[in-house]
PDB file of N, CA and C in Angstrom:
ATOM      1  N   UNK A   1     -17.568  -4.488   5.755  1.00  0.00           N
ATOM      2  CA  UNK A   1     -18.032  -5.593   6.546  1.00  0.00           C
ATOM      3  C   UNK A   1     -16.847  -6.359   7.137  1.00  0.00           C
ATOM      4  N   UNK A   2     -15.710  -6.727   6.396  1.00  0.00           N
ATOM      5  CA  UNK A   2     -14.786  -7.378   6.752  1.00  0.00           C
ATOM      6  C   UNK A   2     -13.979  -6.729   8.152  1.00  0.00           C
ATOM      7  N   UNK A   3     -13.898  -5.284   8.180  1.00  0.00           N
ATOM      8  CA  UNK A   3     -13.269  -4.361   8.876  1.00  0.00           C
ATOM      9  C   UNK A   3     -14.180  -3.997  10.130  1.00  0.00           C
ATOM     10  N   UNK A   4     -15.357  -4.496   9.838  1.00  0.00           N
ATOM     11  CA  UNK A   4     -16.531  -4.674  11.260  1.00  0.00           C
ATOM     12  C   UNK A   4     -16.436  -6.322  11.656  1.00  0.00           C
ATOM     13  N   UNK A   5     -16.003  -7.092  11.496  1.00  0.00           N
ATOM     14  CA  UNK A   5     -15.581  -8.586  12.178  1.00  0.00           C
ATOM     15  C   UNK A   5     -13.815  -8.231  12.210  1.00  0.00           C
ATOM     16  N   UNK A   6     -13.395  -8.247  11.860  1.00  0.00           N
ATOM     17  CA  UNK A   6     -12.015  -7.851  12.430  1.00  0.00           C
ATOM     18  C   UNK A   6     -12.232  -7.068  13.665  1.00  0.00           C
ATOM     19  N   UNK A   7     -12.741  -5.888  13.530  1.00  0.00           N
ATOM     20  CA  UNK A   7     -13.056  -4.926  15.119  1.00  0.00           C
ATOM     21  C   UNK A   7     -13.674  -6.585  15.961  1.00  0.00           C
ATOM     22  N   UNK A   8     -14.626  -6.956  15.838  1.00  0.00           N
ATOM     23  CA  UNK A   8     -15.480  -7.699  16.781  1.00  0.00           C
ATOM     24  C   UNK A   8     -14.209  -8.669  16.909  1.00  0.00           C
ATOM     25  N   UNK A   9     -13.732  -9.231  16.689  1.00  0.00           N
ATOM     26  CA  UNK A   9     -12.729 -10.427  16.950  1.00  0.00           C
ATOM     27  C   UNK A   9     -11.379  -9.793  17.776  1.00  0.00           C
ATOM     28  N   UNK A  10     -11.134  -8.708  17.191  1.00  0.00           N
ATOM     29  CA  UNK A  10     -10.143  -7.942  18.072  1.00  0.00           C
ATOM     30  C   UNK A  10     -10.120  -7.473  19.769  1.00  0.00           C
ATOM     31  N   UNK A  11     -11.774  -7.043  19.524  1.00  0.00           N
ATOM     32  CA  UNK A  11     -12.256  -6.796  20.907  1.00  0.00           C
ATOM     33  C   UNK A  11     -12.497  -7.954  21.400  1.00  0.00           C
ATOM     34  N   UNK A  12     -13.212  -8.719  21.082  1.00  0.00           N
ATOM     35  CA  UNK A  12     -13.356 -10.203  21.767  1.00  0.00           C
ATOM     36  C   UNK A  12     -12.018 -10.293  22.711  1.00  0.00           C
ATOM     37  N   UNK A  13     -10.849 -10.305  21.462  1.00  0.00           N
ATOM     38  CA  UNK A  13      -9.576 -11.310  21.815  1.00  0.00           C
ATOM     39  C   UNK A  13      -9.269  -9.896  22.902  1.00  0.00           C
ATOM     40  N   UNK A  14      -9.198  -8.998  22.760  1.00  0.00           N
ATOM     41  CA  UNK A  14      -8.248  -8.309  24.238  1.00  0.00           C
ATOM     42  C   UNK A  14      -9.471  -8.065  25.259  1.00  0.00           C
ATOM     43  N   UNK A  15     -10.726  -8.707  25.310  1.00  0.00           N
ATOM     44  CA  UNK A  15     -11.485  -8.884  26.580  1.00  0.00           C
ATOM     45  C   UNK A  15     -11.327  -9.814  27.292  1.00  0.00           C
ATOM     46  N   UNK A  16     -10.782 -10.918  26.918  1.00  0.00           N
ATOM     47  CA  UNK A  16     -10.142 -11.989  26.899  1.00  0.00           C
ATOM     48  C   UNK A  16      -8.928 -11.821  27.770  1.00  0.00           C
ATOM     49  N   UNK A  17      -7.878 -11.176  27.453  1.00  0.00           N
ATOM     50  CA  UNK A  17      -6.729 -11.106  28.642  1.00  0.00           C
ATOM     51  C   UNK A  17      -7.081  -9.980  29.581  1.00  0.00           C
ATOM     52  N   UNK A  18      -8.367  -9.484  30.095  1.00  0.00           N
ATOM     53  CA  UNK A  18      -9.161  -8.564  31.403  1.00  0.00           C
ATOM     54  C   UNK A  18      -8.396  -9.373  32.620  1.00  0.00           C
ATOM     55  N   UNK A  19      -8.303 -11.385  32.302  1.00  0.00           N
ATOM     56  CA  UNK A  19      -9.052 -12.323  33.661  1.00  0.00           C
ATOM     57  C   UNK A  19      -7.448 -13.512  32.622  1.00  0.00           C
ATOM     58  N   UNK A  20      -6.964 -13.913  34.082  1.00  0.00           N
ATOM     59  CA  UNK A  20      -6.270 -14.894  33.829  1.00  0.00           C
ATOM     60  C   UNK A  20      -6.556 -16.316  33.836  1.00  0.00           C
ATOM     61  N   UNK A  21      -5.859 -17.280  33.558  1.00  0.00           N
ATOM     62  CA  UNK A  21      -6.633 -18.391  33.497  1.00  0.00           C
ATOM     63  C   UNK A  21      -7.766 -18.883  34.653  1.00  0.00           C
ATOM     64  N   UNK A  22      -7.226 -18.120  36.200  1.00  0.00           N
ATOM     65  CA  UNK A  22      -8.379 -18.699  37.012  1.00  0.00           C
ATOM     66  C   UNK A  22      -9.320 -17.757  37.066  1.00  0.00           C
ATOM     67  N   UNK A  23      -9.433 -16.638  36.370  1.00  0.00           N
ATOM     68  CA  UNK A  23     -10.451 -15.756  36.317  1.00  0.00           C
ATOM     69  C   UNK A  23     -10.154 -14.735  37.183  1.00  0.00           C
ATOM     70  N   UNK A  24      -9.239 -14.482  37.676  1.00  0.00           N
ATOM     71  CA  UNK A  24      -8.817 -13.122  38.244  1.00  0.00           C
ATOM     72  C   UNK A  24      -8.129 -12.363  37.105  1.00  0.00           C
ATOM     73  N   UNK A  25      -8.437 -11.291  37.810  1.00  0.00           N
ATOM     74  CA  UNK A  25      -8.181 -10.162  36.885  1.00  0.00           C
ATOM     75  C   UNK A  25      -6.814  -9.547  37.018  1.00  0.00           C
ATOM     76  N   UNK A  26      -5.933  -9.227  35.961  1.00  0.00           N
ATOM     77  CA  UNK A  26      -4.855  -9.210  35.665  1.00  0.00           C
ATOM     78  C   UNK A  26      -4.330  -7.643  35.959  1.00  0.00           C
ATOM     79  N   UNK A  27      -2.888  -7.799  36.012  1.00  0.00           N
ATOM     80  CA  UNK A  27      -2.420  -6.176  36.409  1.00  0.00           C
ATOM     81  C   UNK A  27      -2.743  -5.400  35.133  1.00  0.00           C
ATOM     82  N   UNK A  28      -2.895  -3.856  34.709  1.00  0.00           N
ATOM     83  CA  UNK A  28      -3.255  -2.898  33.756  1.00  0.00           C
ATOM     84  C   UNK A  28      -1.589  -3.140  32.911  1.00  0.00           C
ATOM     85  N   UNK A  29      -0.420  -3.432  34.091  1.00  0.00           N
ATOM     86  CA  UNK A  29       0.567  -3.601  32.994  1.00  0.00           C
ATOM     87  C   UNK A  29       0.887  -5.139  32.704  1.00  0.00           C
ATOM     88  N   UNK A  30       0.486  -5.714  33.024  1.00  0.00           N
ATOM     89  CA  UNK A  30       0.098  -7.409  32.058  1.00  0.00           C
ATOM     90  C   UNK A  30      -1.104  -7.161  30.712  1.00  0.00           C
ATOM     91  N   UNK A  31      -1.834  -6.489  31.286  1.00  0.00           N
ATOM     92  CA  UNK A  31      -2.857  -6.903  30.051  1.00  0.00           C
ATOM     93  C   UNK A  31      -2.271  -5.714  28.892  1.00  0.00           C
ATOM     94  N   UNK A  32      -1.472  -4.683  29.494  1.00  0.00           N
ATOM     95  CA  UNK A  32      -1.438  -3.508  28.632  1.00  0.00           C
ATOM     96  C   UNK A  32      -0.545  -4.495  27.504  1.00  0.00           C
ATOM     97  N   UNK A  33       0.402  -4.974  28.201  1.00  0.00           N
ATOM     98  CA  UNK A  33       1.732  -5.796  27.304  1.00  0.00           C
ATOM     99  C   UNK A  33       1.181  -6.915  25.997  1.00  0.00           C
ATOM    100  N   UNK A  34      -0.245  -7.839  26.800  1.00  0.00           N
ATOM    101  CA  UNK A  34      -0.360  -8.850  26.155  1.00  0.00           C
ATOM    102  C   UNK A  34      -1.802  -8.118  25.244  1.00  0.00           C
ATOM    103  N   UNK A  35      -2.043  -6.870  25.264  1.00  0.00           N
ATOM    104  CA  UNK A  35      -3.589  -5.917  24.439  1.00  0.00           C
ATOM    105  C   UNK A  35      -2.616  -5.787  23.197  1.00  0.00           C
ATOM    106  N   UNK A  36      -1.506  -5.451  23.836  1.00  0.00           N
ATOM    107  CA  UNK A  36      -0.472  -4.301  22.345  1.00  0.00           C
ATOM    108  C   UNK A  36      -0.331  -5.277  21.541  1.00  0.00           C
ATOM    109  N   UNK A  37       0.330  -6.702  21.975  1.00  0.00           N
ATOM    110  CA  UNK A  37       0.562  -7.763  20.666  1.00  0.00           C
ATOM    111  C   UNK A  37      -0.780  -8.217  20.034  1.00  0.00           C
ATOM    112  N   UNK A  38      -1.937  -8.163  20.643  1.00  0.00           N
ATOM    113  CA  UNK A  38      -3.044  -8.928  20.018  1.00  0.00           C
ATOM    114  C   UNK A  38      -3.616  -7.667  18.639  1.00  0.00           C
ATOM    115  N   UNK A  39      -3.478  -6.412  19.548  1.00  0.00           N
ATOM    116  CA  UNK A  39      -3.305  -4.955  18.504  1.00  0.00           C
ATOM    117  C   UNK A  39      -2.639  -4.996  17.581  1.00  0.00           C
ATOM    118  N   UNK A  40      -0.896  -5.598  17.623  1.00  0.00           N
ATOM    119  CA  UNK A  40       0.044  -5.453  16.723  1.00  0.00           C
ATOM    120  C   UNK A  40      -0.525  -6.584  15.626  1.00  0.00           C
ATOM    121  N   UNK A  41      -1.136  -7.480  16.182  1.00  0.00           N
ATOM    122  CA  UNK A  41      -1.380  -8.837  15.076  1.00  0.00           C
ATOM    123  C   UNK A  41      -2.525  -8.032  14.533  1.00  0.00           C
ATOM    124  N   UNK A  42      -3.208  -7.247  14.725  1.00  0.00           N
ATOM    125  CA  UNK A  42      -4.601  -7.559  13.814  1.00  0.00           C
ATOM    126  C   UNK A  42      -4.498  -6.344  13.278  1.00  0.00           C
ATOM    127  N   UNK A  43      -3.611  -5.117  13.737  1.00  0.00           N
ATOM    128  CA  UNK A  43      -3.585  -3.873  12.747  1.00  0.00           C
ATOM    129  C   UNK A  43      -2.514  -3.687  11.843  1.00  0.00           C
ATOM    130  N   UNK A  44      -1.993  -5.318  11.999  1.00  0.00           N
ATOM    131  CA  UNK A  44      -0.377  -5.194  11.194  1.00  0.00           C
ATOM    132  C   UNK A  44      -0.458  -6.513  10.519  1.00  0.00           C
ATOM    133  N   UNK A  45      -0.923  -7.114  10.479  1.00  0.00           N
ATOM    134  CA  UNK A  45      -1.211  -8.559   9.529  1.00  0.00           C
ATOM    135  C   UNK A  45      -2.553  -8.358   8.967  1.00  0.00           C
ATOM    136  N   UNK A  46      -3.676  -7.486   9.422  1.00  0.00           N
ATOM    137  CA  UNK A  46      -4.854  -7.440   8.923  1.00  0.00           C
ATOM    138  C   UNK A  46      -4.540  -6.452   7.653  1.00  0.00           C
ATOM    139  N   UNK A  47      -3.953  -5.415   8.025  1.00  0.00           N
ATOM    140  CA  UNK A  47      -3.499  -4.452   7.233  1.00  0.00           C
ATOM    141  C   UNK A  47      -3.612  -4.777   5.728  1.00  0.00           C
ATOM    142  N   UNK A  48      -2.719  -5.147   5.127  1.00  0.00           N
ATOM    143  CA  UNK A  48      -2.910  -5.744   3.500  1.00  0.00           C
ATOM    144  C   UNK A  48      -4.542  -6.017   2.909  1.00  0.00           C
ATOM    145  N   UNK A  49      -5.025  -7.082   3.990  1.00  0.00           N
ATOM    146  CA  UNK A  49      -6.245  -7.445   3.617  1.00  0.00           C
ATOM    147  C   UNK A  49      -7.045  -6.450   3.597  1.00  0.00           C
ATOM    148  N   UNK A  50      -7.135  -5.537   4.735  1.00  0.00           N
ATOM    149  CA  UNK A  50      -8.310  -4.790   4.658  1.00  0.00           C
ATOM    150  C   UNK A  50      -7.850  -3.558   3.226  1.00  0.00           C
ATOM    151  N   UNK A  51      -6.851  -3.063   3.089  1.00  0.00           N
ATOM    152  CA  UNK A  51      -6.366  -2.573   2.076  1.00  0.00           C
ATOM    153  C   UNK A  51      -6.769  -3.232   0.519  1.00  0.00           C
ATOM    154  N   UNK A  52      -6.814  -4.287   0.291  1.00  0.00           N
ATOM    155  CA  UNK A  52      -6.938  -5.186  -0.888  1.00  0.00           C
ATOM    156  C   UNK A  52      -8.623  -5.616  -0.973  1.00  0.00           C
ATOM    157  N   UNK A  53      -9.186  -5.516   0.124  1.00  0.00           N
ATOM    158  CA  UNK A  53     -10.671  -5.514   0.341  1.00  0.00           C
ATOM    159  C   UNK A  53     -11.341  -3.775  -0.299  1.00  0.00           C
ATOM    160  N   UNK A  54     -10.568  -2.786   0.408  1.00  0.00           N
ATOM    161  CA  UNK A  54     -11.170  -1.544  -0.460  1.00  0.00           C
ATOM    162  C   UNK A  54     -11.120  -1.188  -1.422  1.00  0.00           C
ATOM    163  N   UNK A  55      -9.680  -1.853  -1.861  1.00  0.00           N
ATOM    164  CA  UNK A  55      -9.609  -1.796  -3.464  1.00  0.00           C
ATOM    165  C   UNK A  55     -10.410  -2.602  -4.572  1.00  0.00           C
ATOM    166  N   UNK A  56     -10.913  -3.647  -4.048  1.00  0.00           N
ATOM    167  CA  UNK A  56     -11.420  -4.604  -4.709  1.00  0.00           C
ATOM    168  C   UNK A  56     -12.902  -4.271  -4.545  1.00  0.00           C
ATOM    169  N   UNK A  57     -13.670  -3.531  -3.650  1.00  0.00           N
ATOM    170  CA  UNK A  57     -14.809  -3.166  -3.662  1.00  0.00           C
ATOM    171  C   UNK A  57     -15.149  -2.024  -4.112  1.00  0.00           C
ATOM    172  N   UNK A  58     -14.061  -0.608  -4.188  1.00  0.00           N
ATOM    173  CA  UNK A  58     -14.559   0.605  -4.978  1.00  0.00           C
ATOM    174  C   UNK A  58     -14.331  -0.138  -6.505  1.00  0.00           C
ATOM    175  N   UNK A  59     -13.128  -1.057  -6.640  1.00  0.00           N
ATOM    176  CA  UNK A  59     -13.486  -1.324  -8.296  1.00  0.00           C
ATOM    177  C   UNK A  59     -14.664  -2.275  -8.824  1.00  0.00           C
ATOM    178  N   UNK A  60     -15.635  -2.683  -7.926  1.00  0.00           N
ATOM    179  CA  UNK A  60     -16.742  -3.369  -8.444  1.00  0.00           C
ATOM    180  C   UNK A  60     -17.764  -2.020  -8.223  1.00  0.00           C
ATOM    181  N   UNK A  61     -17.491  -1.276  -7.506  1.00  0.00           N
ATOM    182  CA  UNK A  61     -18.666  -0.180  -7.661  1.00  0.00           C
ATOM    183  C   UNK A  61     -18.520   0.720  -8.758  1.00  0.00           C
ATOM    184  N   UNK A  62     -17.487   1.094  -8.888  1.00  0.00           N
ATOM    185  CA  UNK A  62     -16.963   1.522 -10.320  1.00  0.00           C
ATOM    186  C   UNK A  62     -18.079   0.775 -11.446  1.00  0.00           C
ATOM    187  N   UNK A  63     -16.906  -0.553 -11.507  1.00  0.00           N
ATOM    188  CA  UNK A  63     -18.132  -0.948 -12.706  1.00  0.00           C
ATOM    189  C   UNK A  63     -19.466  -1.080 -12.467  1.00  0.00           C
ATOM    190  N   UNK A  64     -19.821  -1.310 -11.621  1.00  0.00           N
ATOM    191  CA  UNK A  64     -21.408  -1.512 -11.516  1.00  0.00           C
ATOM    192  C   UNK A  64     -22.210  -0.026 -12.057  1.00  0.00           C
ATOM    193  N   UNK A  65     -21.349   1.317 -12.030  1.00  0.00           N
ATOM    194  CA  UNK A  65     -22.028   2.569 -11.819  1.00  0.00           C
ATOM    195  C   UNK A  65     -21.208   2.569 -13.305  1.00  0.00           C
ATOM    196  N   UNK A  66     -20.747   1.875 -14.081  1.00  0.00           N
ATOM    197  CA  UNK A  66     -20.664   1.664 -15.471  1.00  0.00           C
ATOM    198  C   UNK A  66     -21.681   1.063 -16.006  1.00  0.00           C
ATOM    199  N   UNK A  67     -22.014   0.140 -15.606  1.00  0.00           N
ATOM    200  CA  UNK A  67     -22.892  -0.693 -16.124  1.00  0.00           C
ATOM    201  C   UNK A  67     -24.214  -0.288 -16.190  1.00  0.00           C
ATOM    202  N   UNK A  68     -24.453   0.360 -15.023  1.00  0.00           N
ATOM    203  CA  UNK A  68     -25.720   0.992 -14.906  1.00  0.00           C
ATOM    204  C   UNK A  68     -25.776   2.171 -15.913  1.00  0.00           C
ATOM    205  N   UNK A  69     -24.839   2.909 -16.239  1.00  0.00           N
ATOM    206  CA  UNK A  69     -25.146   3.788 -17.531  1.00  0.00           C
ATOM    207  C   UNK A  69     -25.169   3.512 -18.623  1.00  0.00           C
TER     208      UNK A  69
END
């Protein structure tokens, strides 16, 4: 779930630099430049979390499929 709102916020944020502040639409190499950093922030700072999120959820399924036996 966490890794499906990260996608949605990611896409949000680089639909977002399509249109410049007056709403025209930007060159493919402006938005390519300012897509890659909004990319670099959320697949490189998200990273840990979403990592520490899978770990922390196969070990509650673990126990739960303990518990249940």
């Amino acid at each position: 779930m966490f890794s499906a709102f990260k996608n949605h916020h990611q896409t949000n944020a680089i639909v977002d630099l399509l249109t410049d502040s007056k709403g025209d639409v930007v060159s493919f190499s402006e938005f390519k430049k300012q897509a890659l950093l909004v990319s670099n922030k959320y697949n490189k700072n998200w990273l840990k979390t979403e990592f520490n999120t899978a770990k922390r959820r196969a070990t509650i399924g673990a126990n739960f499929n303990e518990y249940r036996k």
